[in-house]
Protein backbone atom coordinates (compact mmCIF):
# COMPACT_ATOMS: atom_id res chain seq x y z
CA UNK A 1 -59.54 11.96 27.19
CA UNK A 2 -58.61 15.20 28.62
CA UNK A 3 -59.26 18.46 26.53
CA UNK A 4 -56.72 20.59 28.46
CA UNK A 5 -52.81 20.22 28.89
CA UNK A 6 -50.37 22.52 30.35
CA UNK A 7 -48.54 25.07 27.95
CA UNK A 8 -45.51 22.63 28.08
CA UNK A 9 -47.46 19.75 26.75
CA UNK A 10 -45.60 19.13 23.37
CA UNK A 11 -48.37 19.43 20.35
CA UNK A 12 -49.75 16.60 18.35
CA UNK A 13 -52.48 13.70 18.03
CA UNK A 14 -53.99 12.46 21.27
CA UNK A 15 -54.40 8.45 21.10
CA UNK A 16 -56.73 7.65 24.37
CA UNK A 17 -54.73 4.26 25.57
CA UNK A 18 -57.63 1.50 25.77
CA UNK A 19 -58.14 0.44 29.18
CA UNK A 20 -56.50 -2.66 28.99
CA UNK A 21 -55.79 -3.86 31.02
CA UNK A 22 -35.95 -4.78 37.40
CA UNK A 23 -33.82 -3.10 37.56
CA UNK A 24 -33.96 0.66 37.92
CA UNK A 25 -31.92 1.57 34.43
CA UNK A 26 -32.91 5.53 33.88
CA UNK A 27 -33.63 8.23 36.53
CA UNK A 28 -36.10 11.09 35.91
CA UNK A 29 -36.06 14.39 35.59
CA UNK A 30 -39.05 16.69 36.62
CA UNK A 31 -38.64 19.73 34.24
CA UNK A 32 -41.03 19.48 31.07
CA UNK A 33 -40.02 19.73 27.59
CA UNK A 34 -40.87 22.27 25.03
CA UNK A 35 -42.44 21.56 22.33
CA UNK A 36 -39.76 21.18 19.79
CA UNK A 37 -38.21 18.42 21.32
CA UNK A 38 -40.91 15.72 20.95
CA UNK A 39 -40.24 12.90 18.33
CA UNK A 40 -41.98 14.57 15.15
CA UNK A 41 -43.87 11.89 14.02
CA UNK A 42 -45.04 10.71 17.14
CA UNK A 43 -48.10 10.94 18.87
CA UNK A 44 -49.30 10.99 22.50
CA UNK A 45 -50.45 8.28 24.38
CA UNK A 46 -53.41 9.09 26.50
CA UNK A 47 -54.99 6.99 29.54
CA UNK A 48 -58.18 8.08 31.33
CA UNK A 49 -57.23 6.03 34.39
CA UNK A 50 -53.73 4.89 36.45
CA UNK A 51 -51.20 6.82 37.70
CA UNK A 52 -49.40 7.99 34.56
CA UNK A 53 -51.76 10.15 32.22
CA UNK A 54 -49.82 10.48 28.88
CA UNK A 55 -46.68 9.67 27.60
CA UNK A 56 -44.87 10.14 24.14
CA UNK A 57 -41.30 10.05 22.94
CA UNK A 58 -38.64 12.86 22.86
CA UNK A 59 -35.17 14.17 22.45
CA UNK A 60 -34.73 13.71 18.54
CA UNK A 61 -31.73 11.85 17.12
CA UNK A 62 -30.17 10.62 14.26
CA UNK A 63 -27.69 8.59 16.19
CA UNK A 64 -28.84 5.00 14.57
CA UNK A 65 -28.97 5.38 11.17
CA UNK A 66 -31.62 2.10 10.40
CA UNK A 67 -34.38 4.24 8.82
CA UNK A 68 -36.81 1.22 9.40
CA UNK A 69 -39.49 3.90 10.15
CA UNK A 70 -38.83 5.71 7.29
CA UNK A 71 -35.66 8.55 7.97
CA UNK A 72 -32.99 8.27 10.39
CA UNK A 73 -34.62 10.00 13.09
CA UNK A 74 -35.39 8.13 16.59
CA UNK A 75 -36.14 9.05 19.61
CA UNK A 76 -33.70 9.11 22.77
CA UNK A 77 -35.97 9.84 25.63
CA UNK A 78 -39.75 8.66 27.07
CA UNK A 79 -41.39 11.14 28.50
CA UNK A 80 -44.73 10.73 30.80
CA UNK A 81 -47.01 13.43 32.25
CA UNK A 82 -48.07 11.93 35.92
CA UNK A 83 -52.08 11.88 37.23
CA UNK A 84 -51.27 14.61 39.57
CA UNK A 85 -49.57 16.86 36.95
CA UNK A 86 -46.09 16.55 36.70
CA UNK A 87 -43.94 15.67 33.70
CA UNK A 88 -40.88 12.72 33.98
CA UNK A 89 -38.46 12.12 31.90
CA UNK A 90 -36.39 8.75 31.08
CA UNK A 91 -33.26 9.55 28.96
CA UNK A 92 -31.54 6.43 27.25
CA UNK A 93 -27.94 6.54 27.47
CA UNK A 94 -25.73 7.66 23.78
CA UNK A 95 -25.91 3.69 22.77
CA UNK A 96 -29.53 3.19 22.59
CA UNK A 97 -32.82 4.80 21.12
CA UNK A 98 -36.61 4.58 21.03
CA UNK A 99 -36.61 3.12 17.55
CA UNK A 100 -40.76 3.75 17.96
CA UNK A 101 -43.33 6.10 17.22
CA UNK A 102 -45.81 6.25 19.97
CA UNK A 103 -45.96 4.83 23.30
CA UNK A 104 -48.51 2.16 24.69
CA UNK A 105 -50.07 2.85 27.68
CA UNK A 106 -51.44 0.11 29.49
CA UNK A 107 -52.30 -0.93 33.17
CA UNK A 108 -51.21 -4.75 32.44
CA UNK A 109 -51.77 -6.31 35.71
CA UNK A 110 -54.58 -4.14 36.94
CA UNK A 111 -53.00 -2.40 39.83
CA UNK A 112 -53.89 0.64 39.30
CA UNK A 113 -50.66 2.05 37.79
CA UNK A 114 -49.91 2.16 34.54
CA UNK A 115 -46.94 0.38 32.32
CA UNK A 116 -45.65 1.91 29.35
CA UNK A 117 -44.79 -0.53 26.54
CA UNK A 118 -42.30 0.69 24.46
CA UNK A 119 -39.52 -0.64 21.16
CA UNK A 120 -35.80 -0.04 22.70
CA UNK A 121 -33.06 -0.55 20.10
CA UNK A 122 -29.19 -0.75 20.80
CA UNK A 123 -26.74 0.61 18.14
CA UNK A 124 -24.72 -2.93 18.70
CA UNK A 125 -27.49 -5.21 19.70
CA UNK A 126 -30.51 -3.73 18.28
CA UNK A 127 -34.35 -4.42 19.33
CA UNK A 128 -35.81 -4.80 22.22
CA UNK A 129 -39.22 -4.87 23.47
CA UNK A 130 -39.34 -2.64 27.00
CA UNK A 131 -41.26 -1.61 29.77
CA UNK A 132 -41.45 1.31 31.84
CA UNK A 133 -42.93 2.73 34.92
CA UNK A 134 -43.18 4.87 37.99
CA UNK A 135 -41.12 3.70 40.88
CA UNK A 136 -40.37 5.99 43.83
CA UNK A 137 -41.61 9.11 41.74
CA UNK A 138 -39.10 8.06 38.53
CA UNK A 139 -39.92 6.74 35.25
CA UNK A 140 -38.13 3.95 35.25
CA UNK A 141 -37.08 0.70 32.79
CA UNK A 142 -39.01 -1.94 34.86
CA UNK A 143 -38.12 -5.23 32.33
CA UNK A 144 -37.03 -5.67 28.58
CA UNK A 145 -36.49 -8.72 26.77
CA UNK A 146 -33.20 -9.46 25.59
CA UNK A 147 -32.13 -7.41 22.28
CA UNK A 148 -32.03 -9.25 18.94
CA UNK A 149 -28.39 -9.22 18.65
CA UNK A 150 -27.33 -7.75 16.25
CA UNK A 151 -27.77 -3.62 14.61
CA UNK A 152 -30.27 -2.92 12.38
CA UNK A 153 -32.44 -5.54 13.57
CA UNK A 154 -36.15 -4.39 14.77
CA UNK A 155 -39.62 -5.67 16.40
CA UNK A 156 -42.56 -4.49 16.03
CA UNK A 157 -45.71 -4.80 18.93
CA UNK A 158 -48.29 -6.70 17.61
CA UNK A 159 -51.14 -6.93 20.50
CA UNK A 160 -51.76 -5.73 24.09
CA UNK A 161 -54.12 -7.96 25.30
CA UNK A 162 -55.94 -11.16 27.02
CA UNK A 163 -54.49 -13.72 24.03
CA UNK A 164 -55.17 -17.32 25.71
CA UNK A 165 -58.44 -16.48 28.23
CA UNK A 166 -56.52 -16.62 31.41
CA UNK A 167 -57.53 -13.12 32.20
CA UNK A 168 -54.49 -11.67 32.43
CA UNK A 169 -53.19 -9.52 29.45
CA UNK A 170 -50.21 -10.72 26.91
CA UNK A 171 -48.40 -8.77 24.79
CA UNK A 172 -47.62 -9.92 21.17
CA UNK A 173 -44.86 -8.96 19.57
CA UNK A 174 -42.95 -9.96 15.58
CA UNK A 175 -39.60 -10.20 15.72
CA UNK A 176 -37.29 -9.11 12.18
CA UNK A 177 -41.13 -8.79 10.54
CA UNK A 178 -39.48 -8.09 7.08
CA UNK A 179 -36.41 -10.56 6.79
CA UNK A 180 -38.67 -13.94 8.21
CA UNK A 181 -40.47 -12.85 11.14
CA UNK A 182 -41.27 -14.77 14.21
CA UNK A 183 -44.08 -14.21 16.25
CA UNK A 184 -43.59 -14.33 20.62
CA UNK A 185 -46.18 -14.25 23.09
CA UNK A 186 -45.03 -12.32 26.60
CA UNK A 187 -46.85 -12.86 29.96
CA UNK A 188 -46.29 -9.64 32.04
CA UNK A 189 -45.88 -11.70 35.78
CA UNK A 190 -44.29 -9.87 39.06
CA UNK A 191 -42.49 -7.25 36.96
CA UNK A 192 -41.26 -9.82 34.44
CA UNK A 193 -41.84 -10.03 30.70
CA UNK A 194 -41.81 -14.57 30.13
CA UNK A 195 -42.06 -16.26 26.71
CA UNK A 196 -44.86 -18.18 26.55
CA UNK A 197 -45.14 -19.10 23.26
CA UNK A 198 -43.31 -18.27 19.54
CA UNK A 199 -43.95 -19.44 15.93
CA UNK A 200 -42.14 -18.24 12.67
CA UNK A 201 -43.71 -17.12 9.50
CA UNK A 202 -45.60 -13.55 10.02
CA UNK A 203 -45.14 -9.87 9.23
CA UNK A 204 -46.23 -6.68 10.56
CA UNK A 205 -44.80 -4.23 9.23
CA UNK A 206 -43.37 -2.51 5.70
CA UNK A 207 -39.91 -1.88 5.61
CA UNK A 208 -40.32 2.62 5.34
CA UNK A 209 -43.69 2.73 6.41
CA UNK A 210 -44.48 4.63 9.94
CA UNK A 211 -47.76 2.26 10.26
CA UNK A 212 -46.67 0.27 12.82
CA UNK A 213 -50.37 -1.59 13.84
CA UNK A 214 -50.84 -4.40 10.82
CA UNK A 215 -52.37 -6.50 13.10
CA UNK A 216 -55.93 -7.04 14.97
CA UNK A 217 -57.04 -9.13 17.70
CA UNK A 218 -61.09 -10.12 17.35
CA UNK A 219 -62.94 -12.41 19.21
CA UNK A 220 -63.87 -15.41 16.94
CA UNK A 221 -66.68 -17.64 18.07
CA UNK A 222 -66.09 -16.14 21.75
CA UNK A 223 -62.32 -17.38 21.70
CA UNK A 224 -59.71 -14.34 21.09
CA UNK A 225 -57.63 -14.55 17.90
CA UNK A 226 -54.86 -12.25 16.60
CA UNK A 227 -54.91 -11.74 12.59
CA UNK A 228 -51.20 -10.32 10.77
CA UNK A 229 -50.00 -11.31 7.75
CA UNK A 230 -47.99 -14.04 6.68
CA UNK A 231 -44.03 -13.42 5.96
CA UNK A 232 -44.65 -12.53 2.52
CA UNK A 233 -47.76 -9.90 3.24
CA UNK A 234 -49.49 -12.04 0.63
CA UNK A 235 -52.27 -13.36 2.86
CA UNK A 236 -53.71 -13.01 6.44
CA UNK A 237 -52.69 -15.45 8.92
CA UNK A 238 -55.68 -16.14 11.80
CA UNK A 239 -53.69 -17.73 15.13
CA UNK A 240 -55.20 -18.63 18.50
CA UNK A 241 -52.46 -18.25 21.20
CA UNK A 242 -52.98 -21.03 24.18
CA UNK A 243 -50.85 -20.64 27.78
CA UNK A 244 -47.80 -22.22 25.23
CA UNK A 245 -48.95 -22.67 21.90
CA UNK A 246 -49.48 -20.67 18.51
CA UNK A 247 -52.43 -22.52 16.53
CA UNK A 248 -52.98 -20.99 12.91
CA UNK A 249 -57.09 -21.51 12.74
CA UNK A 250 -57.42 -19.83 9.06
CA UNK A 251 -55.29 -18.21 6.08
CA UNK A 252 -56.95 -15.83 3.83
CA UNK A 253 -55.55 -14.87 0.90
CA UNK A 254 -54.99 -11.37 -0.46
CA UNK A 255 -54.87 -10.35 -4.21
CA UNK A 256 -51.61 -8.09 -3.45
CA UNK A 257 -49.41 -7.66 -0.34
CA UNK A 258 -50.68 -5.89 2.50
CA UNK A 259 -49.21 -2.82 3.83
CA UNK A 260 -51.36 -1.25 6.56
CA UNK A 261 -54.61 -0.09 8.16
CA UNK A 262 -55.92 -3.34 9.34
CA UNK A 263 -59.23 -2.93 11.37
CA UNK A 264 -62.03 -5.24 12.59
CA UNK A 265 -65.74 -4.11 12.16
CA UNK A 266 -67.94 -3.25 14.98
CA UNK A 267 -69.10 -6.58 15.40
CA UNK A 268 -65.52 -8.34 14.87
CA UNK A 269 -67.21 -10.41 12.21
CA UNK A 270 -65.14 -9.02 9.24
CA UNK A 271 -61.82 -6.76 8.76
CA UNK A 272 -60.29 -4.45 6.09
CA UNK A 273 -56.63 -4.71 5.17
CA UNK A 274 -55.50 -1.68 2.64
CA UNK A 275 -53.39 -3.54 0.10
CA UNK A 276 -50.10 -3.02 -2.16
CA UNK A 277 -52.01 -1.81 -5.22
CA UNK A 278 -53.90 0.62 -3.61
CA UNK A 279 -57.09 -1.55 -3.08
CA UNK A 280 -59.01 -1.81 0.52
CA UNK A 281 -60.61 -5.48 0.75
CA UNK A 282 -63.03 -6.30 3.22
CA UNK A 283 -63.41 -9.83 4.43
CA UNK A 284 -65.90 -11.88 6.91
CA UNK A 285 -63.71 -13.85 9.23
CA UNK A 286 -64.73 -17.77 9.87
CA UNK A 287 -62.76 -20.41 11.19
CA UNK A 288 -62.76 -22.10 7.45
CA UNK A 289 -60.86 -19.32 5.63
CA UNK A 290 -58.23 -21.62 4.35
């Protein structure tokens, strides 16, 4: 993580980006914000390595009025500061909006240059999931999955990362995660976001809440496993993700509903989930928990 930015650098938390590892929509522009105009609850995505350094949301708006976040204010631009120092800008047009709080920044294909994974959402159409990049010196939209389909319907990331062993990293993602969510798996392959796999029945998210990361992947007797809650928040649903296949392994059950700050321990034997009632529960993980 870098401890200096230039005076333009818009204030707030730093979040170093783990290293992780179409068609041009939006061209850049190379002047840099001021401070004011960064997304207020959002926070800056940092990367130690890859050709784009930082990135966070900008341009304020109260254009789509879904409050899913908790108040009516979205963002309408991406914004990413480059290796070599230079700040680019991707404005959405007046029909769409970053209906997200920080960015995800991510080398997915190990190239070197980093993608920036990002929640799109379309007054008519609503969510989609998106990613951008630098092409030609121009943050750019480089592939989205179709939107929903209808406004005031949202997704929520639920992983960045190697889900079925292949090597190659997957991004997990719920789809309407409070009105009967569904759970797809996306291969990032030659620029291209590809269903691989999808299963119905989990949440990650609270309808208000600006916690947006109520899910975990661990590594379970050396096989990767993603853990989110069921539909109902009311218990903790274990899957193992295979090239096309969602497996549930375990469900553990959870005295109240679960609304946020689920973590692994150190050793990815156990995880904490803060619950409805104000309770934090900590639970070992086996591959029995049913």
């Amino acid at each position: 993580m870098r401890k200096a930015f230039p005076a333009t650098r818009p204030r707030g938390r730093i979040l170093l980006a783990a290293s992780l590892s179409s068609a041009v929509l939006f061209a850049a522009t190379l002047s840099p914000l001021p401070a004011a105009e960064r997304l207020p609850d959002g926070d800056i995505a940092v990367s130690a390595a890859g050709d784009i350094a930082a990135a966070w949301f900008a341009r304020p708006t109260t254009r789509y009025a879904h409050e899913i976040l908790g108040d009516a204010i979205e963002a309408g631009s991406l914004v990413a500061e480059t290796r070599d120092g230079r700040t680019i800008e991707a404005v959405l047009p007046e029909t769409q909006v970053f209906e997200d709080l920080t960015p995800r920044l991510v080398d997915m294909d190990g190239d070197g240059r980093n993608e920036i994974i990002a929640i799109r959402s379309d007054v008519m159409k609503g969510a989609a999931l998106a990613v951008y990049g630098l092409i030609d010196g121009q943050l750019v939209e480089r592939a989205a999955i179709p939107p929903i389909g209808r406004p005031n319907r949202w997704l929520n990331v639920a992983a960045i990362a190697d889900l079925d062993g292949n090597g190659r990293r997957d991004i997990a993602i719920v789809k309407t995660p409070h009105i009967g969510g569904t759970l797809e798996i996306y291969a990032w392959e030659d620029g291209k976001l590809l269903l691989r796999a999808s299963r119905a029945g989990y949440s990650n998210h609270v309808i208000g809440s600006r916690e947006l990361d109520l899910a975990e992947v661990v590594s379970l007797e050396g096989t990767p496993v993603l853990i989110l809650p069921n539909t109902a928040r009311t218990a903790l649903e274990v899957v193992r993700v295979e090239p096309d296949t969602i497996t549930p392994v375990a469900s553990i059950a959870l005295a109240a509903r679960a609304v946020g700050y689920l973590r692994s321990s150190a050793d990815g034997k156990a995880i904490e989930i803060r619950l409805e009632d104000g309770s934090t529960v900590r639970t070992k993980l086996t591959q029995s928990e049913n």
